[in-house]
PDB file of N, CA and C in Angstrom:
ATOM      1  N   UNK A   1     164.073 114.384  60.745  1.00  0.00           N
ATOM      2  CA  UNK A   1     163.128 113.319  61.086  1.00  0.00           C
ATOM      3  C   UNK A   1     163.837 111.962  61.005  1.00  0.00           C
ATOM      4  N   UNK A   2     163.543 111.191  62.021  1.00  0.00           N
ATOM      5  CA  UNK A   2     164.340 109.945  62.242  1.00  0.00           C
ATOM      6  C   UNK A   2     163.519 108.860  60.595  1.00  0.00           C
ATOM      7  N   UNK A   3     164.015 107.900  60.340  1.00  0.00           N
ATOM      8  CA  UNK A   3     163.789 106.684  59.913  1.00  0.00           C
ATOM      9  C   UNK A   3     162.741 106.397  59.993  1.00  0.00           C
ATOM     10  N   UNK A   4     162.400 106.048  61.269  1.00  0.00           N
ATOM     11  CA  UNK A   4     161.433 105.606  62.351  1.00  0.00           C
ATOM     12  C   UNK A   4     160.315 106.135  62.077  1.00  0.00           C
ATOM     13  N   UNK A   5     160.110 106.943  62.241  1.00  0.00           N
ATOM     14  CA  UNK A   5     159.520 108.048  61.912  1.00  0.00           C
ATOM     15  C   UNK A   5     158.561 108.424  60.722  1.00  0.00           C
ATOM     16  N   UNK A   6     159.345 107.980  59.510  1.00  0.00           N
ATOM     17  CA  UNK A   6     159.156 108.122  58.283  1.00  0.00           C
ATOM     18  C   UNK A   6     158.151 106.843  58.132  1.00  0.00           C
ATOM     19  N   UNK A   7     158.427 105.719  58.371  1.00  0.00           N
ATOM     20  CA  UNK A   7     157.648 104.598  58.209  1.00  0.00           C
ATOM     21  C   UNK A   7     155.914 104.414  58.488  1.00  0.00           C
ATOM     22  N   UNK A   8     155.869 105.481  59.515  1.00  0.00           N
ATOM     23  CA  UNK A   8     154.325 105.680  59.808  1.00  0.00           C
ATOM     24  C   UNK A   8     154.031 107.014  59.478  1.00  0.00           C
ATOM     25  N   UNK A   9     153.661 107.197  58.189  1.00  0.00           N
ATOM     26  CA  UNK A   9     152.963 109.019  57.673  1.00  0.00           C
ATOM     27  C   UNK A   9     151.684 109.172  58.261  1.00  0.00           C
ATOM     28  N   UNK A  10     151.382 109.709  58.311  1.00  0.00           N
ATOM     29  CA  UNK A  10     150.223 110.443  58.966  1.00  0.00           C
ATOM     30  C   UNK A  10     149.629 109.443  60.591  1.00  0.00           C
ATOM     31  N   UNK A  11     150.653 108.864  61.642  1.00  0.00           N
ATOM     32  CA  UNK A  11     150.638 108.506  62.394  1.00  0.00           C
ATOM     33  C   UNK A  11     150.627 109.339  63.936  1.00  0.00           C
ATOM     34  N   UNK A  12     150.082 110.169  64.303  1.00  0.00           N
ATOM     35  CA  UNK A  12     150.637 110.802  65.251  1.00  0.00           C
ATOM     36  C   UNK A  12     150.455 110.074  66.450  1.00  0.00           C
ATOM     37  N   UNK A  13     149.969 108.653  66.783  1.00  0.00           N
ATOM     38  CA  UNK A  13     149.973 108.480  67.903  1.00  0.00           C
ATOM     39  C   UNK A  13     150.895 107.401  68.661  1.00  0.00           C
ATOM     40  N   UNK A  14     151.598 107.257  69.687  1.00  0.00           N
ATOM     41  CA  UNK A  14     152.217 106.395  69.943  1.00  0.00           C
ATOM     42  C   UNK A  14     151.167 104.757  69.960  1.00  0.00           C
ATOM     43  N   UNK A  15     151.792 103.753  69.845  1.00  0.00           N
ATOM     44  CA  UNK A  15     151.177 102.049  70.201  1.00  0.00           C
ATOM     45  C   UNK A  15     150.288 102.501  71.448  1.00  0.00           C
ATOM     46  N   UNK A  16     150.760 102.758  72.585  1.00  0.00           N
ATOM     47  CA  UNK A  16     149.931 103.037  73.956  1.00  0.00           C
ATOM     48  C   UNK A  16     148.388 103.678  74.077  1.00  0.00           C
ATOM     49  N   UNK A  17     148.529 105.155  72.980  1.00  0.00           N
ATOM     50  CA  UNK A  17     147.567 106.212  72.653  1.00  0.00           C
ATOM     51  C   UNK A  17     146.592 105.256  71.900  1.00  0.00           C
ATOM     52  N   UNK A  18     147.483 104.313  71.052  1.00  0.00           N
ATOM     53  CA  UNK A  18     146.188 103.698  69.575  1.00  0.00           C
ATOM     54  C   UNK A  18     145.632 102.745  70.969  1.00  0.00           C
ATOM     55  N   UNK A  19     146.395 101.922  71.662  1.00  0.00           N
ATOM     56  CA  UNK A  19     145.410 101.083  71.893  1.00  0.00           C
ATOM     57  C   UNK A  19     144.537 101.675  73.119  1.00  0.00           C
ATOM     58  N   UNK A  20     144.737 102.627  73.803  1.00  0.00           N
ATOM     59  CA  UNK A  20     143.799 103.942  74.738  1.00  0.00           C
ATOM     60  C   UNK A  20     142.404 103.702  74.052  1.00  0.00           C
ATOM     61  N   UNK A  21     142.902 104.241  72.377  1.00  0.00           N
ATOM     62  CA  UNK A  21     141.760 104.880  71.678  1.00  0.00           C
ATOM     63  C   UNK A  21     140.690 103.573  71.288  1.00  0.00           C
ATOM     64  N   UNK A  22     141.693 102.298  71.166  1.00  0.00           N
ATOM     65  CA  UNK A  22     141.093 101.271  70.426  1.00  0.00           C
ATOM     66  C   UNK A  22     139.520 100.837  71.736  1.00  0.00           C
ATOM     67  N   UNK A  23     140.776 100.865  72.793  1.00  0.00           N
ATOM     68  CA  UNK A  23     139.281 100.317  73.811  1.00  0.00           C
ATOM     69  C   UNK A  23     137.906 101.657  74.172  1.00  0.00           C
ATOM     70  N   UNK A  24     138.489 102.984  73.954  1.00  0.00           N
ATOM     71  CA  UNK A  24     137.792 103.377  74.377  1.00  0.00           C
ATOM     72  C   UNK A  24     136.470 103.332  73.195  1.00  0.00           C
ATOM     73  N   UNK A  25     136.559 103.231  71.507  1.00  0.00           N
ATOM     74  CA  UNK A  25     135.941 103.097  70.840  1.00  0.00           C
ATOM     75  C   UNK A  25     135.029 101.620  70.853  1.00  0.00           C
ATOM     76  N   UNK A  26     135.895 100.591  71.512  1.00  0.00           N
ATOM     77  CA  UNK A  26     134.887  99.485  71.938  1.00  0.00           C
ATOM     78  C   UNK A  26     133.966  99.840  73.026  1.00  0.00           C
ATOM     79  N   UNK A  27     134.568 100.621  73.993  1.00  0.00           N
ATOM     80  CA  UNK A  27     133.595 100.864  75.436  1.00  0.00           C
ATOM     81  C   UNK A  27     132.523 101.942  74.597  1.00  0.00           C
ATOM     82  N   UNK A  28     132.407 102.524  73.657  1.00  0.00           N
ATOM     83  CA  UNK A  28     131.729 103.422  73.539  1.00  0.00           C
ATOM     84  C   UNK A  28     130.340 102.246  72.803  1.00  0.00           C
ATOM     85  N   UNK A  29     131.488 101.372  71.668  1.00  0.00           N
ATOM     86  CA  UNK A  29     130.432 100.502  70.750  1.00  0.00           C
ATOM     87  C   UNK A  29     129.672  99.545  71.447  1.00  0.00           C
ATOM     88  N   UNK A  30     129.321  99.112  72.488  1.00  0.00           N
ATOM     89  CA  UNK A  30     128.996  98.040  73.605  1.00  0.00           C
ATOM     90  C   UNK A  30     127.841  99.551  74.307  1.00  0.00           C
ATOM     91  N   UNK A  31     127.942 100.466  74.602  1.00  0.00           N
ATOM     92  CA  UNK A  31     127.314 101.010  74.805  1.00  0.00           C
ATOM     93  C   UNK A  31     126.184 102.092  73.620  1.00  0.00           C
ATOM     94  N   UNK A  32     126.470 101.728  72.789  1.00  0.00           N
ATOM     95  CA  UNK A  32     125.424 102.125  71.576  1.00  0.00           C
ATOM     96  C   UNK A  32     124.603 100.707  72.087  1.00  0.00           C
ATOM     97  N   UNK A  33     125.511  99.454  71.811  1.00  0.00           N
ATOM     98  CA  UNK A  33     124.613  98.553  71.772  1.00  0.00           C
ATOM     99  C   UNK A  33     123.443  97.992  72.717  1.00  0.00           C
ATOM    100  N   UNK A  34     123.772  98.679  74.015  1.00  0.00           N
ATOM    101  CA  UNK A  34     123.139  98.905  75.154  1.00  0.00           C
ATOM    102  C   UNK A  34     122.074  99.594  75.266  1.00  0.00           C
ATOM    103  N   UNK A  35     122.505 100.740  75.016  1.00  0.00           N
ATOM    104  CA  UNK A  35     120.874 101.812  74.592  1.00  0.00           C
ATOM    105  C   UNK A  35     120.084 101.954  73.600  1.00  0.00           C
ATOM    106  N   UNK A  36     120.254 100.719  72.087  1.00  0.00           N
ATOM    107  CA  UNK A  36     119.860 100.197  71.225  1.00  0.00           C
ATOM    108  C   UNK A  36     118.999  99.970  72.028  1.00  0.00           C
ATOM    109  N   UNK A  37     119.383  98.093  72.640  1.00  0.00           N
ATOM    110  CA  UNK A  37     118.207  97.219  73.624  1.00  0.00           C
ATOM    111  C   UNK A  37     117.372  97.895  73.958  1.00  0.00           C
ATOM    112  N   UNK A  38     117.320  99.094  75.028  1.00  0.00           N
ATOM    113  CA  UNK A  38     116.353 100.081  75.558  1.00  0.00           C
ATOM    114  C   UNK A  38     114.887 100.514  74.678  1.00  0.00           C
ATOM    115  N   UNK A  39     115.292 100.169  73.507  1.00  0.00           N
ATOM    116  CA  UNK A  39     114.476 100.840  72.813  1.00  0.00           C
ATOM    117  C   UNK A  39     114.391 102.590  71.998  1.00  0.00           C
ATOM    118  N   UNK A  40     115.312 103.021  72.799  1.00  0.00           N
ATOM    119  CA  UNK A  40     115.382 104.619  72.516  1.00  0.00           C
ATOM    120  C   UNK A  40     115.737 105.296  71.334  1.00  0.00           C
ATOM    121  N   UNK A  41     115.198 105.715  70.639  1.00  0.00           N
ATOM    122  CA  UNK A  41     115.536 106.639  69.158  1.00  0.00           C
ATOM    123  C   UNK A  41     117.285 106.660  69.087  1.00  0.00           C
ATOM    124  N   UNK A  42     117.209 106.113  67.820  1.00  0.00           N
ATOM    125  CA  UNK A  42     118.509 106.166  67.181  1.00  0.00           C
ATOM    126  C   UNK A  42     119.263 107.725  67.323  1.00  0.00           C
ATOM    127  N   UNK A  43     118.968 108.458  67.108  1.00  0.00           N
ATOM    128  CA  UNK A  43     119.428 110.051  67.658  1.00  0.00           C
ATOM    129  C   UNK A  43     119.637 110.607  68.509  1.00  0.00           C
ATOM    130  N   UNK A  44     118.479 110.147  69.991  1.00  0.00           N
ATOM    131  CA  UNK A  44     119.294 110.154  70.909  1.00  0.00           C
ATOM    132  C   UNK A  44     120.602 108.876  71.411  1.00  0.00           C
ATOM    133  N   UNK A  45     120.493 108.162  70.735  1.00  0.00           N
ATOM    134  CA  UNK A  45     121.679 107.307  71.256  1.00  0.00           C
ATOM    135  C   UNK A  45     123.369 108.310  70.424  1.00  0.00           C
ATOM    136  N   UNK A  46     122.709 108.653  69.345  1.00  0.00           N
ATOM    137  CA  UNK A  46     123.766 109.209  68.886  1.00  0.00           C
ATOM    138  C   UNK A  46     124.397 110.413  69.744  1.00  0.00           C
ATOM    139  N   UNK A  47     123.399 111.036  70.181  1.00  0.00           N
ATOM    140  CA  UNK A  47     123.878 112.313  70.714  1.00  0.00           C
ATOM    141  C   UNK A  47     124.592 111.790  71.838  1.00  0.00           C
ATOM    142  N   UNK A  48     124.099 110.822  73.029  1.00  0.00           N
ATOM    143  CA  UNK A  48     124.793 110.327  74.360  1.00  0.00           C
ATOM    144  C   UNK A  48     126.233 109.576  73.969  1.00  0.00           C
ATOM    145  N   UNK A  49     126.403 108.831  72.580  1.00  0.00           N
ATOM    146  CA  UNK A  49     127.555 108.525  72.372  1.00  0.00           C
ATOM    147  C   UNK A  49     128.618 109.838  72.114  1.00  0.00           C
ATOM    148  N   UNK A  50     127.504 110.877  71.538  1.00  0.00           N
ATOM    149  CA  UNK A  50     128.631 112.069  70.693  1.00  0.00           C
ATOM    150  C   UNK A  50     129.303 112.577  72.014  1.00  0.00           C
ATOM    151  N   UNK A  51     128.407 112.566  73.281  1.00  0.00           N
ATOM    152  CA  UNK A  51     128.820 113.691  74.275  1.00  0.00           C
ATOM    153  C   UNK A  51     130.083 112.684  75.137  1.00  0.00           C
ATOM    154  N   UNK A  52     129.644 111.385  74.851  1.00  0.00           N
ATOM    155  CA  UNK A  52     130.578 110.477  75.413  1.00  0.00           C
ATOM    156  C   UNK A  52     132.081 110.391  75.360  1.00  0.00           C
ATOM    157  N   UNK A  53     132.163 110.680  73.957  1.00  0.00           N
ATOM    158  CA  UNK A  53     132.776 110.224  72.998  1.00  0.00           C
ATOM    159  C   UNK A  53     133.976 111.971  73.447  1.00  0.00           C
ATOM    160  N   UNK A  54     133.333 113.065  73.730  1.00  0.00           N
ATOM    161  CA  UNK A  54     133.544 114.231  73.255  1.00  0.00           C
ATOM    162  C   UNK A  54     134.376 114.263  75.158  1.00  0.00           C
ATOM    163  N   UNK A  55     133.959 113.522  76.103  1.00  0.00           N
ATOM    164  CA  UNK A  55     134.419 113.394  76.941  1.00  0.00           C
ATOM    165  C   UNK A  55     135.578 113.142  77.118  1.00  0.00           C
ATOM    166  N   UNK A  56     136.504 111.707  76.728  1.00  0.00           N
ATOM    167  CA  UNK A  56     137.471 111.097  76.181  1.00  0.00           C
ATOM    168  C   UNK A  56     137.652 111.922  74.904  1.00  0.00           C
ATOM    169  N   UNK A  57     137.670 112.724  74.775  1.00  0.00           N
ATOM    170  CA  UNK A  57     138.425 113.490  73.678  1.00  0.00           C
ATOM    171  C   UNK A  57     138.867 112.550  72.343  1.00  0.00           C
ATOM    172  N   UNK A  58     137.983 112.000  72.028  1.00  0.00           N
ATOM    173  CA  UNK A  58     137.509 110.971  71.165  1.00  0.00           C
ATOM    174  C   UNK A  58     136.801 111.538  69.965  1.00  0.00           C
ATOM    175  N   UNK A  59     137.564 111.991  68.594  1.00  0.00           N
ATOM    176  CA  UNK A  59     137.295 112.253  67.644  1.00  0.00           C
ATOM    177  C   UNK A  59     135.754 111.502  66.896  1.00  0.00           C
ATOM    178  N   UNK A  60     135.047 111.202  67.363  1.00  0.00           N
ATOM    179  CA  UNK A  60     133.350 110.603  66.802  1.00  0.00           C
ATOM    180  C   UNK A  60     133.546 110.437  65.272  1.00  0.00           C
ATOM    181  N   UNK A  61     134.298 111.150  64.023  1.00  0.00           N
ATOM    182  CA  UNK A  61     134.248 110.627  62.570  1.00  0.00           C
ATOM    183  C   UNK A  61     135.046 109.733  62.827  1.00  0.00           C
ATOM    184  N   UNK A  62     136.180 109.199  63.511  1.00  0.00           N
ATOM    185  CA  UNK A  62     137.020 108.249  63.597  1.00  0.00           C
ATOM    186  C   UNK A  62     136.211 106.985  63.349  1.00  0.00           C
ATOM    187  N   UNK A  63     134.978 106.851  64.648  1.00  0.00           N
ATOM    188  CA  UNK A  63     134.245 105.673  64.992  1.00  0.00           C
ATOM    189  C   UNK A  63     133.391 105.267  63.857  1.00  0.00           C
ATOM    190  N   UNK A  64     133.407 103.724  63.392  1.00  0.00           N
ATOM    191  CA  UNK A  64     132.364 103.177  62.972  1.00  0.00           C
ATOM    192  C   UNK A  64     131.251 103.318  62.745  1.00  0.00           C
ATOM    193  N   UNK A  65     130.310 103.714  62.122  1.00  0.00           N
ATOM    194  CA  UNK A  65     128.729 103.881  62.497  1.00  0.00           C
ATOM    195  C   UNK A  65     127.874 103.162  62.628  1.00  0.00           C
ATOM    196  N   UNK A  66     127.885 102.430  63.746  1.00  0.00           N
ATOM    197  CA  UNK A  66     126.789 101.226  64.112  1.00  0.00           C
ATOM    198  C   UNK A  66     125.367 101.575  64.170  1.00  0.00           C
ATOM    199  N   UNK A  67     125.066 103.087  64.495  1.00  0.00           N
ATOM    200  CA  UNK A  67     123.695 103.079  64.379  1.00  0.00           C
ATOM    201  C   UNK A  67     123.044 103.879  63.513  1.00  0.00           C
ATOM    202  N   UNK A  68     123.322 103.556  61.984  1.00  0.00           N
ATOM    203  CA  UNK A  68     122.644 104.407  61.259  1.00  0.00           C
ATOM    204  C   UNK A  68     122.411 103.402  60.449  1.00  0.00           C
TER     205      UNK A  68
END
């Protein structure tokens, strides 16, 4: 194992992948906040983010929990 390497433990993703992941967890959080407005049960917003989320192969415990 390089140096390099060693400096980030439990890192598996390249700079490119984190910031992939970073926007796609904003595009997801802007859209909780969207179907908040609507009015619609907190549970189903959860579930349309989970399936969202599950789309983009987007780990969901990663994300923040804005709507609980």
């Amino acid at each position: 194992m390089s140096p390099m390497l060693k400096n980030q433990p439990g890192n598996i993703y390249t700079k490119e992948q984190q910031e992939a992941i970073r926007a796609q967890k904003a595009m997801l959080q802007v859209r909780t906040m969207q179907l908040k407005q609507t009015g619609m049960p907190i549970h189903q917003i959860n579930e349309i983010i989970r399936q969202q989320a599950a789309q983009m192969n987007l780990n969901i415990q990663e994300m923040p929990s804005h709507t609980e």
